[in-house]
C-alpha atoms as a PDB file:
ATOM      1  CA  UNK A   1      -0.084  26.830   7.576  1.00  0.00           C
ATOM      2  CA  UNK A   2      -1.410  25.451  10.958  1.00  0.00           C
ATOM      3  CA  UNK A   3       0.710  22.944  12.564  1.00  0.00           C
ATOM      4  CA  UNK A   4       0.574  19.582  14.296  1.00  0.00           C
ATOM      5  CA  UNK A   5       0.821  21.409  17.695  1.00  0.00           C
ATOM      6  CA  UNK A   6      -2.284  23.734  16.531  1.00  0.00           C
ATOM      7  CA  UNK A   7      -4.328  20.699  15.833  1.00  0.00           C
ATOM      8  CA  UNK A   8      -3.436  19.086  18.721  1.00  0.00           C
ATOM      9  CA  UNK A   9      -4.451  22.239  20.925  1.00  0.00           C
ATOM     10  CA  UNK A  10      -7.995  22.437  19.276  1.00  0.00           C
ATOM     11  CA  UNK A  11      -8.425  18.824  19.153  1.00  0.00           C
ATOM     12  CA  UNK A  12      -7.931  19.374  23.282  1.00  0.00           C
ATOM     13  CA  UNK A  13     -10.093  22.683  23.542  1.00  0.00           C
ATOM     14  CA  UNK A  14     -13.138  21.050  21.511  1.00  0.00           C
ATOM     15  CA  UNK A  15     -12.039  23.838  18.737  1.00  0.00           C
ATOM     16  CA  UNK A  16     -14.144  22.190  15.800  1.00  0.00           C
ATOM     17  CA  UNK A  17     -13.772  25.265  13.758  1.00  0.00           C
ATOM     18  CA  UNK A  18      -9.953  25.246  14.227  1.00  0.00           C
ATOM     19  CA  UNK A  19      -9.594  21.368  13.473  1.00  0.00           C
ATOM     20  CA  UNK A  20     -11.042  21.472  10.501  1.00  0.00           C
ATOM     21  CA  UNK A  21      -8.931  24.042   9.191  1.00  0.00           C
ATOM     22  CA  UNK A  22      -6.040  22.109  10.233  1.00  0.00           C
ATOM     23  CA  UNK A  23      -7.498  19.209   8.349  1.00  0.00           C
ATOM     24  CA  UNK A  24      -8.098  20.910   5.143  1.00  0.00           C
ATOM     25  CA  UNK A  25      -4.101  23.073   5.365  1.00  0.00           C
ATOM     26  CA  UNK A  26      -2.476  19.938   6.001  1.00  0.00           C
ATOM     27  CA  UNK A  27      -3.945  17.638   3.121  1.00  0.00           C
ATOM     28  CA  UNK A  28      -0.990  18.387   0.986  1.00  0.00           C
ATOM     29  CA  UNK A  29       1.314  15.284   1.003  1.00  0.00           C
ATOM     30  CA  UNK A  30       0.167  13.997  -2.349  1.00  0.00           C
ATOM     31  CA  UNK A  31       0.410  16.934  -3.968  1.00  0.00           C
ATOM     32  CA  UNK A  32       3.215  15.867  -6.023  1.00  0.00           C
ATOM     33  CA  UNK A  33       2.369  12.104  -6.020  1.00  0.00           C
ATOM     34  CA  UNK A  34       1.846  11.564  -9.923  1.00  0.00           C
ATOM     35  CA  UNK A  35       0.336   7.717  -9.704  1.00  0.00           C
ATOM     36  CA  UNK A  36      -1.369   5.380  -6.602  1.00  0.00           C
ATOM     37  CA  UNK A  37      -1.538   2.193  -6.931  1.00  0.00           C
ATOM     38  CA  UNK A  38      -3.013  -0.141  -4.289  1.00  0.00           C
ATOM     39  CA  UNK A  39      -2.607  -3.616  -3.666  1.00  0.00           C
ATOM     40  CA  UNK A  40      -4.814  -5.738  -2.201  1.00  0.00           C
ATOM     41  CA  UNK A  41      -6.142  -8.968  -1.130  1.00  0.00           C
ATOM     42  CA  UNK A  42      -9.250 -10.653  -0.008  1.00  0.00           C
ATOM     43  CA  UNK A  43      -7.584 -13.326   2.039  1.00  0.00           C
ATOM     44  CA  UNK A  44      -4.522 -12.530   4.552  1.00  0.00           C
ATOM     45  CA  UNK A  45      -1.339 -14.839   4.482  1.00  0.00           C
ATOM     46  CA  UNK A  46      -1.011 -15.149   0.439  1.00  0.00           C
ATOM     47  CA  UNK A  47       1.933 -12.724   0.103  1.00  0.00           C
ATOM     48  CA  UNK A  48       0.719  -9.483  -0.451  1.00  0.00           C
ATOM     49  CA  UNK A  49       2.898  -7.412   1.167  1.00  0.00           C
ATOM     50  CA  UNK A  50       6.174  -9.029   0.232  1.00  0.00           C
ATOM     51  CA  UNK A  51       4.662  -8.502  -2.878  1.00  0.00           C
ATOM     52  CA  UNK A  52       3.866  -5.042  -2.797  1.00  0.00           C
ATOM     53  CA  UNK A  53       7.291  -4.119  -1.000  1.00  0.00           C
ATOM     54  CA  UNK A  54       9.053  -6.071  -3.693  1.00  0.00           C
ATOM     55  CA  UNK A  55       7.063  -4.739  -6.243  1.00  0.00           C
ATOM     56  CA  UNK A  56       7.974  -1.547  -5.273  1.00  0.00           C
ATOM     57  CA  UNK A  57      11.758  -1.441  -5.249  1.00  0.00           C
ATOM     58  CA  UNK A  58      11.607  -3.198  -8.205  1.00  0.00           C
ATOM     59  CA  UNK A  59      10.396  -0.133 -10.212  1.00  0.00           C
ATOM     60  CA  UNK A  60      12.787   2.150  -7.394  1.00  0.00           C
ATOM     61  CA  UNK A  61      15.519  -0.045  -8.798  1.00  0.00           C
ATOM     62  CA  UNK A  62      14.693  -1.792 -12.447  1.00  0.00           C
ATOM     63  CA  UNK A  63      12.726   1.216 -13.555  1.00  0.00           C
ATOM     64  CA  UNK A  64      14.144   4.246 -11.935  1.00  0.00           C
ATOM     65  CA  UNK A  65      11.070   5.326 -11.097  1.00  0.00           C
ATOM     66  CA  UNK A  66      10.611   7.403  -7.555  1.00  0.00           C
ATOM     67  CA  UNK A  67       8.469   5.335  -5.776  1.00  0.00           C
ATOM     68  CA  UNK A  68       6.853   5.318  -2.257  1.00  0.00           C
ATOM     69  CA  UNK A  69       5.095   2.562   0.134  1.00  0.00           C
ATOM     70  CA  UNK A  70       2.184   3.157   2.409  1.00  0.00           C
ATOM     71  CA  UNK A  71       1.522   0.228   4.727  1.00  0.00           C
ATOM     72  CA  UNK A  72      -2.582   1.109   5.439  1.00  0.00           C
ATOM     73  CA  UNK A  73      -2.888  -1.853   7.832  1.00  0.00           C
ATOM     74  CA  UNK A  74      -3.606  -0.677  11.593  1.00  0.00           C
ATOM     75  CA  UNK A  75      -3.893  -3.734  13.545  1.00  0.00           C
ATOM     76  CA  UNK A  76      -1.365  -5.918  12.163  1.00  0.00           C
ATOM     77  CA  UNK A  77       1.157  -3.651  10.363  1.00  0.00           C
ATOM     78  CA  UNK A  78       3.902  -5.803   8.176  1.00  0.00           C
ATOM     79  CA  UNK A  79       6.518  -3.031   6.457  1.00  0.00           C
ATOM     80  CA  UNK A  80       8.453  -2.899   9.821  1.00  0.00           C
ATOM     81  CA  UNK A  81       9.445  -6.392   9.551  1.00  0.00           C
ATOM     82  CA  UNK A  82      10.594  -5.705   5.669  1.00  0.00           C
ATOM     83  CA  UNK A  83      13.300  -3.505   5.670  1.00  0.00           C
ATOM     84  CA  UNK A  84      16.418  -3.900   8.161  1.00  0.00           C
ATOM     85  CA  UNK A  85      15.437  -2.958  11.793  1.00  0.00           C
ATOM     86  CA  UNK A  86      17.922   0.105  11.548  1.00  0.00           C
ATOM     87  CA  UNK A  87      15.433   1.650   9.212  1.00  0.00           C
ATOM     88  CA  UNK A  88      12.493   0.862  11.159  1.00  0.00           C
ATOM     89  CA  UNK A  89      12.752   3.655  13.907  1.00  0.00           C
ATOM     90  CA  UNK A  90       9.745   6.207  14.643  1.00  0.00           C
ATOM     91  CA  UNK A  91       8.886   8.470  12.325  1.00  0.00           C
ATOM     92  CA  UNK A  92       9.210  12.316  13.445  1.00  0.00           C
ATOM     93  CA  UNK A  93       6.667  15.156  12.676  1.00  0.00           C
ATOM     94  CA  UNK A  94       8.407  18.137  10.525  1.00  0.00           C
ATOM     95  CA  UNK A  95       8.165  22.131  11.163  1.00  0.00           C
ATOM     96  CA  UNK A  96       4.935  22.119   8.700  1.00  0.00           C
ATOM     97  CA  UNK A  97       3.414  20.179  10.675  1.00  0.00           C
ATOM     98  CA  UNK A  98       3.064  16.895   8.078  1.00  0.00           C
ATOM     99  CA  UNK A  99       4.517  13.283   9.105  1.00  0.00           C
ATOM    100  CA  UNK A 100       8.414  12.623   8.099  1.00  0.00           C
ATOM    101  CA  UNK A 101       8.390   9.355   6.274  1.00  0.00           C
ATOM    102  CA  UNK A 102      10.981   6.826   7.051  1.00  0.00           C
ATOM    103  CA  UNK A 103      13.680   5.945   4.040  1.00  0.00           C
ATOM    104  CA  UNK A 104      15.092   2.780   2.333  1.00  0.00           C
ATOM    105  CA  UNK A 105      17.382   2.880  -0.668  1.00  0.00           C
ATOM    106  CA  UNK A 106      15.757   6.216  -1.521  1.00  0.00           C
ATOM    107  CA  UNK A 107      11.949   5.350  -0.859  1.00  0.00           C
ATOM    108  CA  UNK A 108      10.330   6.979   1.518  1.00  0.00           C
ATOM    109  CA  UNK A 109       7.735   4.386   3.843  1.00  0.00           C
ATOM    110  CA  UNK A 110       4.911   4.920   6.427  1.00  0.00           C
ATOM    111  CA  UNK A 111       3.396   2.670   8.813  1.00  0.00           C
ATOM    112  CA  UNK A 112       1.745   2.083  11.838  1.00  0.00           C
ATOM    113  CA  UNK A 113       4.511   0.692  13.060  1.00  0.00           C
ATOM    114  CA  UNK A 114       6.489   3.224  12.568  1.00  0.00           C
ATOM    115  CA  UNK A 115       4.269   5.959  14.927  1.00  0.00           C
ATOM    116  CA  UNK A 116       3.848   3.625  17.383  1.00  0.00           C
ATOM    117  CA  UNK A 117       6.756   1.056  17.212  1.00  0.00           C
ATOM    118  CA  UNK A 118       5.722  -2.191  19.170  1.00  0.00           C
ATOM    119  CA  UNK A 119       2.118  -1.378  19.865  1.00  0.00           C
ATOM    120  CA  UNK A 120      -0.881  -3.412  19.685  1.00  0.00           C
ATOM    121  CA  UNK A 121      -3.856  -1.477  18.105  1.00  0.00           C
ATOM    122  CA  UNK A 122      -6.822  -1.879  19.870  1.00  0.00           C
ATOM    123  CA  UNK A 123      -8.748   0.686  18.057  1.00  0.00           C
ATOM    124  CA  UNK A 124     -12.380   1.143  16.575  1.00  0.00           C
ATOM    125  CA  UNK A 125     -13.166   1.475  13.011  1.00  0.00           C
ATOM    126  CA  UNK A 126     -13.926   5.248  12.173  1.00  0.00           C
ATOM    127  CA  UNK A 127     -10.444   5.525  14.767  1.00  0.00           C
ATOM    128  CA  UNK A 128      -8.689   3.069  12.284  1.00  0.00           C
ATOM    129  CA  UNK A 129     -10.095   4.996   9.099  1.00  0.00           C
ATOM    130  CA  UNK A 130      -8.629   8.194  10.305  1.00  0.00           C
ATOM    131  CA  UNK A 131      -5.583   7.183  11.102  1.00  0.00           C
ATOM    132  CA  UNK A 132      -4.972   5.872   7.632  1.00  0.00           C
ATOM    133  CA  UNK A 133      -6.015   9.238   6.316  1.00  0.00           C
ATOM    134  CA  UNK A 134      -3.828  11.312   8.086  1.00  0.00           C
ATOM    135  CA  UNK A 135      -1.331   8.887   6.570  1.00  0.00           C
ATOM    136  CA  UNK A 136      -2.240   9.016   3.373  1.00  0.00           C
ATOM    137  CA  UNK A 137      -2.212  12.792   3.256  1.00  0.00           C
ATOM    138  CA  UNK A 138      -0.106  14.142   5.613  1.00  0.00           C
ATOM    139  CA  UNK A 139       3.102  12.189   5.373  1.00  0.00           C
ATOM    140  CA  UNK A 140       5.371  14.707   3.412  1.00  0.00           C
ATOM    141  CA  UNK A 141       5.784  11.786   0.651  1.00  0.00           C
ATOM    142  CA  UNK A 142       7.707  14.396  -2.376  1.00  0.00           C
ATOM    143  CA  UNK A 143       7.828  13.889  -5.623  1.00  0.00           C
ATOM    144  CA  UNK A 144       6.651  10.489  -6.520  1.00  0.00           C
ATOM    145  CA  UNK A 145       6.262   8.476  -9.814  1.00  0.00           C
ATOM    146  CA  UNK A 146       4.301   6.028  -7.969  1.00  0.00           C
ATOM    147  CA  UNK A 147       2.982   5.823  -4.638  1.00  0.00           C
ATOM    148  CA  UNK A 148       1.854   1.818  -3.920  1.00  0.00           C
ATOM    149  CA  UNK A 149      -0.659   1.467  -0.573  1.00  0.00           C
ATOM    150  CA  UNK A 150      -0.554  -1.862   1.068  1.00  0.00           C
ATOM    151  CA  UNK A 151      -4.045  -2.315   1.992  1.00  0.00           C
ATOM    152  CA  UNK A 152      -5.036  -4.709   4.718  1.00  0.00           C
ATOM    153  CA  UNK A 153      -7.153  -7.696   3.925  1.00  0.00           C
ATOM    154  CA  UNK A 154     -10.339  -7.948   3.339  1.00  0.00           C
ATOM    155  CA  UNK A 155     -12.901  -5.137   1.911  1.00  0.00           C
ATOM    156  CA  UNK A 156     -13.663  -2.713   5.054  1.00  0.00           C
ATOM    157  CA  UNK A 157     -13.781   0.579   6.459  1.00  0.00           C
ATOM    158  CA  UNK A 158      -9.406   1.244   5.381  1.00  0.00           C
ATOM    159  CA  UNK A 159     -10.164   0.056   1.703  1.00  0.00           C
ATOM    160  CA  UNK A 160     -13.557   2.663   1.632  1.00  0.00           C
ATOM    161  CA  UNK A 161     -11.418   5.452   3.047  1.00  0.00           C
ATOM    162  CA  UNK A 162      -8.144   4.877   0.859  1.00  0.00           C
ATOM    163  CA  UNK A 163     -10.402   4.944  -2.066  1.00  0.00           C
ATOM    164  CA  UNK A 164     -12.422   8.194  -0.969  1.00  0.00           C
ATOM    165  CA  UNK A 165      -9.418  10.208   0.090  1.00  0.00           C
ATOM    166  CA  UNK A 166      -7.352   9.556  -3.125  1.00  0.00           C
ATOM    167  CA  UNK A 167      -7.900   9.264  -6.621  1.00  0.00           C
ATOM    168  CA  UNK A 168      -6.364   5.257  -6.974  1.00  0.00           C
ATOM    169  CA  UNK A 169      -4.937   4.650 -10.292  1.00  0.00           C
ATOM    170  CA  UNK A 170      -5.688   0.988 -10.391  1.00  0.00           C
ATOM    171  CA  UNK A 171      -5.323  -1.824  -8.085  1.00  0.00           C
ATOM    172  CA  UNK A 172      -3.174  -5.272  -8.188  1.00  0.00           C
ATOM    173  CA  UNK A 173      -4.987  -8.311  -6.157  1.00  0.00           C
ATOM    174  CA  UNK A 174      -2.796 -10.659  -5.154  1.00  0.00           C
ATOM    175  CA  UNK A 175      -4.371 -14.775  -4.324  1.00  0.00           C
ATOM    176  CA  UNK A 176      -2.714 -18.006  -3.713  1.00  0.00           C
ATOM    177  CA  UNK A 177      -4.043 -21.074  -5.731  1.00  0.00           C
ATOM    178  CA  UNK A 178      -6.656 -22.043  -3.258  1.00  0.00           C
ATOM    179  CA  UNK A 179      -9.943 -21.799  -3.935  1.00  0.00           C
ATOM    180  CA  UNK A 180     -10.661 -20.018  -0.481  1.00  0.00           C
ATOM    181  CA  UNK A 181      -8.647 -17.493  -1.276  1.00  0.00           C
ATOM    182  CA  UNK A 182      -9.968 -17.017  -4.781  1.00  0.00           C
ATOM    183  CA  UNK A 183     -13.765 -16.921  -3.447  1.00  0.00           C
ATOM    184  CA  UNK A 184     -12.300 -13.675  -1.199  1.00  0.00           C
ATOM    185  CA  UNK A 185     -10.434 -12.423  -3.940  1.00  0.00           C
ATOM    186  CA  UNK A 186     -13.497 -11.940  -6.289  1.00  0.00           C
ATOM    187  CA  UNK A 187     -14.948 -10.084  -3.389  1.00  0.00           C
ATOM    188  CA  UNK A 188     -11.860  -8.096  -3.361  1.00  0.00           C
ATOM    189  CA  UNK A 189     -12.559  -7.458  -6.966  1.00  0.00           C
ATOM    190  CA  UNK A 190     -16.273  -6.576  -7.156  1.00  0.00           C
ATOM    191  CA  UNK A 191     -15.654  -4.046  -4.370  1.00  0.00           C
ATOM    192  CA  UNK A 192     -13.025  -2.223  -6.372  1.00  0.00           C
ATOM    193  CA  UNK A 193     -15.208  -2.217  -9.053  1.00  0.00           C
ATOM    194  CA  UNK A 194     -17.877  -0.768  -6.753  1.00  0.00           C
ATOM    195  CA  UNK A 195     -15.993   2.232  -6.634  1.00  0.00           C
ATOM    196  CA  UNK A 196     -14.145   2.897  -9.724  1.00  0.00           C
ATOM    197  CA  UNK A 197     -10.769   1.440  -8.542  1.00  0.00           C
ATOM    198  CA  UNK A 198     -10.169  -0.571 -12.063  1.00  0.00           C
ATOM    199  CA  UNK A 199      -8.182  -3.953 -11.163  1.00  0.00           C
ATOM    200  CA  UNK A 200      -5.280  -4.311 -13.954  1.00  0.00           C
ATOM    201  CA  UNK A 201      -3.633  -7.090 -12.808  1.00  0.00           C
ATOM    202  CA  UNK A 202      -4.170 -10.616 -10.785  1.00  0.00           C
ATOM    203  CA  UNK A 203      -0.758 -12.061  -8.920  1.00  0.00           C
ATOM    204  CA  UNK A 204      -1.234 -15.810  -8.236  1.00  0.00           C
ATOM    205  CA  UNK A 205       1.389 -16.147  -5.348  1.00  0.00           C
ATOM    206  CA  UNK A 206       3.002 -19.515  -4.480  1.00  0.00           C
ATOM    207  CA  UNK A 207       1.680 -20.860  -7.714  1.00  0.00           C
ATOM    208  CA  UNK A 208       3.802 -23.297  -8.135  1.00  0.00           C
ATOM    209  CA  UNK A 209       6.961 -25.088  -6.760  1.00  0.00           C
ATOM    210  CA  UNK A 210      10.652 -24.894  -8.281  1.00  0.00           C
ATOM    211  CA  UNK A 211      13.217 -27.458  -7.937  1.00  0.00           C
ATOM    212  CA  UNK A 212      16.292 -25.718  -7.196  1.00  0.00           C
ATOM    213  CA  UNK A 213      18.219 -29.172  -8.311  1.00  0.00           C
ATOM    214  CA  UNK A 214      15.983 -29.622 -11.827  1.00  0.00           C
ATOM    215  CA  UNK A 215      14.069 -26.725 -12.362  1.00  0.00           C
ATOM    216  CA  UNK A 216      11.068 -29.074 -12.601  1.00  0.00           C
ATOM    217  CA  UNK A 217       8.337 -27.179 -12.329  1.00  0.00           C
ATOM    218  CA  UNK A 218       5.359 -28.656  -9.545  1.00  0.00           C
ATOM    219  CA  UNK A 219       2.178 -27.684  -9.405  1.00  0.00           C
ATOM    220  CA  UNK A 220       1.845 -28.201  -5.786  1.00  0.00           C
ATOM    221  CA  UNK A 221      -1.872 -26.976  -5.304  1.00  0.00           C
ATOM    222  CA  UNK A 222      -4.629 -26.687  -7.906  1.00  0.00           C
ATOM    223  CA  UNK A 223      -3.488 -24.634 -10.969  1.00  0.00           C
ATOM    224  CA  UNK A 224      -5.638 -22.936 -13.914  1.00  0.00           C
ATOM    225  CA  UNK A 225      -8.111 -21.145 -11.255  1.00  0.00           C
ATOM    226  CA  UNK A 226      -6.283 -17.639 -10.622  1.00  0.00           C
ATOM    227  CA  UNK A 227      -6.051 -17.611 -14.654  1.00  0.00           C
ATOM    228  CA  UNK A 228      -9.447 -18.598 -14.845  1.00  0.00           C
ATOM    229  CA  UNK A 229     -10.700 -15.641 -12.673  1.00  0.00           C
ATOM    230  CA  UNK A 230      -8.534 -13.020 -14.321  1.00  0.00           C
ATOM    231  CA  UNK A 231     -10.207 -13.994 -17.704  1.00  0.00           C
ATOM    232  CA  UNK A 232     -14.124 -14.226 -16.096  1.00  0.00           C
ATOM    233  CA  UNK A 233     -13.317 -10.729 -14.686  1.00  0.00           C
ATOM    234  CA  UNK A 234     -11.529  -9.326 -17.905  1.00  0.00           C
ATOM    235  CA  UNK A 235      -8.286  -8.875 -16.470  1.00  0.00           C
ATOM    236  CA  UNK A 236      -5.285  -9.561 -19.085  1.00  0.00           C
ATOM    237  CA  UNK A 237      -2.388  -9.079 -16.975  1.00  0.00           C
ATOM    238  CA  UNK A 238      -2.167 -12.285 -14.745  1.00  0.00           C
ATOM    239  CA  UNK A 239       0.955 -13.241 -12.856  1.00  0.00           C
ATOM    240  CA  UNK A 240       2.690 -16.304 -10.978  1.00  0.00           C
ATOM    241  CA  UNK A 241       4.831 -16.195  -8.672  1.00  0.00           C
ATOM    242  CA  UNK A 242       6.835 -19.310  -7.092  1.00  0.00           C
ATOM    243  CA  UNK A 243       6.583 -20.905  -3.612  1.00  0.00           C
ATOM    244  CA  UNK A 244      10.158 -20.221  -2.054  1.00  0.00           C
ATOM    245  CA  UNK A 245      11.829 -19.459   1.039  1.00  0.00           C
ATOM    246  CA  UNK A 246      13.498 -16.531  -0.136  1.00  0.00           C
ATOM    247  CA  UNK A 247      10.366 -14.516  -0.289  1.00  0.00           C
ATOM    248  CA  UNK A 248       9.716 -14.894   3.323  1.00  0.00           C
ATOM    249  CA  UNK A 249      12.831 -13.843   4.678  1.00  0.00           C
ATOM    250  CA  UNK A 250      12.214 -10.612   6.902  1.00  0.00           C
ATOM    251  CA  UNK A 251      14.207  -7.526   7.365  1.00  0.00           C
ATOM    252  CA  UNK A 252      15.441  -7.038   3.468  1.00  0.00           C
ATOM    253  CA  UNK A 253      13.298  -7.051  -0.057  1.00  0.00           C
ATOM    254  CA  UNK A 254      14.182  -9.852  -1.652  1.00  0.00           C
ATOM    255  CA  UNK A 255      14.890  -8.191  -4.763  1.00  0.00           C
ATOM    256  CA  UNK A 256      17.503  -6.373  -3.246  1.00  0.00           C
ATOM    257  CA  UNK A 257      19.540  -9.690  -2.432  1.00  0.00           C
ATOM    258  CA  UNK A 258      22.218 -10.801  -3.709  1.00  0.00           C
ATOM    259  CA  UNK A 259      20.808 -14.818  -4.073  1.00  0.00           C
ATOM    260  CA  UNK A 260      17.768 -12.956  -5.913  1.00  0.00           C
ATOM    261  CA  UNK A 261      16.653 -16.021  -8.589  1.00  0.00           C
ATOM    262  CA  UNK A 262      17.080 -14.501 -12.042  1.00  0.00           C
ATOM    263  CA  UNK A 263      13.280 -15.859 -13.401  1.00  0.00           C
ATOM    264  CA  UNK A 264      11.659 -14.439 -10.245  1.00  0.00           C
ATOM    265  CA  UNK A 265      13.193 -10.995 -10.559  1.00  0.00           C
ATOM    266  CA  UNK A 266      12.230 -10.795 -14.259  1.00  0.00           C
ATOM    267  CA  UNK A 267       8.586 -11.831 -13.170  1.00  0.00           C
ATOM    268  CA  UNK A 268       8.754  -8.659 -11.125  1.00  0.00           C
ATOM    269  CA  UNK A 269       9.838  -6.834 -13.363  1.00  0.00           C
ATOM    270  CA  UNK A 270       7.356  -7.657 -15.587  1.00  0.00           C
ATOM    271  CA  UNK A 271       4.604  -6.958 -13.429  1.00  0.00           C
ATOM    272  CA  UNK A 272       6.353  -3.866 -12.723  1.00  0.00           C
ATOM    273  CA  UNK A 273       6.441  -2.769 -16.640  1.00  0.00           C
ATOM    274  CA  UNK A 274       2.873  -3.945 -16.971  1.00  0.00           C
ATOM    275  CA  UNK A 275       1.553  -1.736 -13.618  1.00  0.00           C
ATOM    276  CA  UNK A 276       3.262   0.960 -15.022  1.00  0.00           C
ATOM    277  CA  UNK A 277       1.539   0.909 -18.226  1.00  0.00           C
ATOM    278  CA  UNK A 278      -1.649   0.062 -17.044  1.00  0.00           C
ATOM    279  CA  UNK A 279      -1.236   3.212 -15.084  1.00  0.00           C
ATOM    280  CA  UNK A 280       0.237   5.336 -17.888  1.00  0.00           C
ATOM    281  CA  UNK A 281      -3.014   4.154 -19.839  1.00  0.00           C
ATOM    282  CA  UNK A 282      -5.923   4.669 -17.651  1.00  0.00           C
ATOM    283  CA  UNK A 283      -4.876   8.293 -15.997  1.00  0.00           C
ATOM    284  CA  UNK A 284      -6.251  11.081 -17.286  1.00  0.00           C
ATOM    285  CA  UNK A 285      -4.938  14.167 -15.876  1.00  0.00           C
ATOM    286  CA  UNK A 286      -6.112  13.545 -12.210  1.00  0.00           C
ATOM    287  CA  UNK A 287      -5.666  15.460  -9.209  1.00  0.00           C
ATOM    288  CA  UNK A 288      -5.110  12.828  -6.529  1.00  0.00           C
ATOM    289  CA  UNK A 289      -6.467  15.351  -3.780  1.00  0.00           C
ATOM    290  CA  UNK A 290      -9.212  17.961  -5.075  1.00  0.00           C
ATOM    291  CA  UNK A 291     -11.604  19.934  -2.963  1.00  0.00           C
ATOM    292  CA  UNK A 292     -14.789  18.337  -2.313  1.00  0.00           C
ATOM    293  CA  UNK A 293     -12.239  15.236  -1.646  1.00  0.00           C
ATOM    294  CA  UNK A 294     -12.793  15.861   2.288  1.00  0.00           C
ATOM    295  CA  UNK A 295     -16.266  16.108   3.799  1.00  0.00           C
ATOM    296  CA  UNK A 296     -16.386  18.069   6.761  1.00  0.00           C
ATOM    297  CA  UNK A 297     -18.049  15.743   8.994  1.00  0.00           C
ATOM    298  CA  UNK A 298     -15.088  13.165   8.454  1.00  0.00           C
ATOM    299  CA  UNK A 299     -13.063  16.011  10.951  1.00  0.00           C
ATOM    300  CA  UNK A 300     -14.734  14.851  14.055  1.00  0.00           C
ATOM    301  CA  UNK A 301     -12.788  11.929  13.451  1.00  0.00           C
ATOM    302  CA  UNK A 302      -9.289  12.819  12.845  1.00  0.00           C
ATOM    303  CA  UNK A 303      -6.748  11.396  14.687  1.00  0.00           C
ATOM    304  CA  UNK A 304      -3.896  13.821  15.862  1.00  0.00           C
ATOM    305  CA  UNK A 305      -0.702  11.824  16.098  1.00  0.00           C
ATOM    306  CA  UNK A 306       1.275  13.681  19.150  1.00  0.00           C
ATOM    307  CA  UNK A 307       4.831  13.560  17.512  1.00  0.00           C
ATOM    308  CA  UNK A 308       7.813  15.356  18.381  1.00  0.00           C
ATOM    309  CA  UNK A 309      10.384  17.336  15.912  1.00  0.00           C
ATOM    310  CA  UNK A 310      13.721  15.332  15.479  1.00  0.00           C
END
């Protein structure tokens, strides 16, 4: 197998011939991924990526499934922030050649900020794309139950490329009661749709708020219009999630805490039970990386990540 250090030397020298062959050997890190699920939104600042993070060591924890995060956005990467700051180091690049994921409580992570720690990312689209494939395909994720990709919002050039360089399972939006967010959300939707990605399940984040002296439930914003889209869209499996400080808190999954609110960890759980079915129902013997996958002309864009052995 070519390594990193061979693709970097024909990436220098021009060596087209060479780079794609270093593309194609080293698009084996989801070889032993059974599942992918992404999760998405149309909107940014609802909650999606505590959400997916949480979501994640739920089924690592509740489920004891192996499980595995990909955090897909470039410019404004949030898994860093999630997990204690010990954790969040650089990530390494192993003797194969493939990208040494980080670990948390036995699940392996990837991020931007994790190659380049403390970096802004000034970077071109087709630049962006590639960098989220070689990701995706080259980070040496294991065995996996589940593999859950943190897509960035919106519907761009990352969701297009995630979608074309793996077969996705099914996707979870996430949406806050507003209607802005809902407009982007249905976006979100028909674009998934668009390419075969079937959406199994809506999370309505800070839905609602409640009183930690009453338990009196308050519908803070306008309620009944996540619901409302799920149904108009033919999605059964809708979700709501609470407005509370706990979720916010950086540097540890909330489900992991010890203050963790009983009714909000069983909502997880719940969604984690129904992903996992949804999955378990709609997979039919996939290969999540199968030749024809790659198109050669995609190789003039690859990104080489200069990394150094630990």
């Amino acid at each position: 197998m070519l390594s990193l250090q061979h693709g970097v030397m024909a990436w220098r020298r021009g060596d087209a011939r060479r780079l794609v062959r270093y593309a194609a050997t080293a698009l084996n890190g989801l070889a032993k991924v059974k599942s992918i699920l992404a999760v998405a939104s149309g909107k940014g600042g609802v909650g999606k990526s505590s959400v997916c993070v949480n979501l994640a060591f739920t089924m690592q924890r509740y489920m004891g499934l192996k499980v595995g995060i990909l955090d897909s956005d470039i410019y404004g990467p949030s898994l860093p922030s999630m997990v204690p700051e010990s954790v969040a180091e650089k990530v390494y690049a192993s003797e194969s050649g493939g990208i040494l994921p980080l670990h948390f409580q036995g699940v392996p992570l990837m991020s931007m900020g994790f190659l380049r720690p403390g970096e802004h990312a000034a970077i071109r689209g087709p630049m962006a794309s590639s960098m989220v494939r070689q990701m995706l395909t080259t980070t040496e994720w294991g065995e996996l139950d589940v593999l859950l990709v943190d897509l960035p919002p919106g519907t761009g050039d990352i969701h297009l490329t995630v979608a074309q360089q793996a077969a996705i399972d099914a996707a979870i939006v996430v949406t806050t009661p507003q209607q802005l967010s809902l407009v982007d959300v249905e976006k979100g939707i028909r674009m998934f749709d668009q390419v075969k990605i079937p959406t199994v399940a809506i999370v309505e984040n800070m839905s609602f708020f409640l009183c930690d002296g009453c338990d009196k439930r308050h519908e803070i914003f306008q309620s009944g219009s996540g619901e409302a889209l799920a149904r108009n869209f033919g999605i059964q499996r809708f979700f709501r999630l609470p407005l509370t400080s706990t979720m916010s808190r950086p540097g540890m999954p909330f489900v992991l805490t010890d203050d963790a609110a009983s009714h909000l960890v069983a909502e997880y759980q719940r969604l984690a039970q129904e992903a996992q079915a949804a999955v378990r129902e709609l997979q039919g013997g996939r290969n999540h990386i199968g030749t024809g996958r790659i198109a050669v002309p995609q190789c003039c864009f690859l990104v080489i990540f200069v990394m150094t052995s630990k």
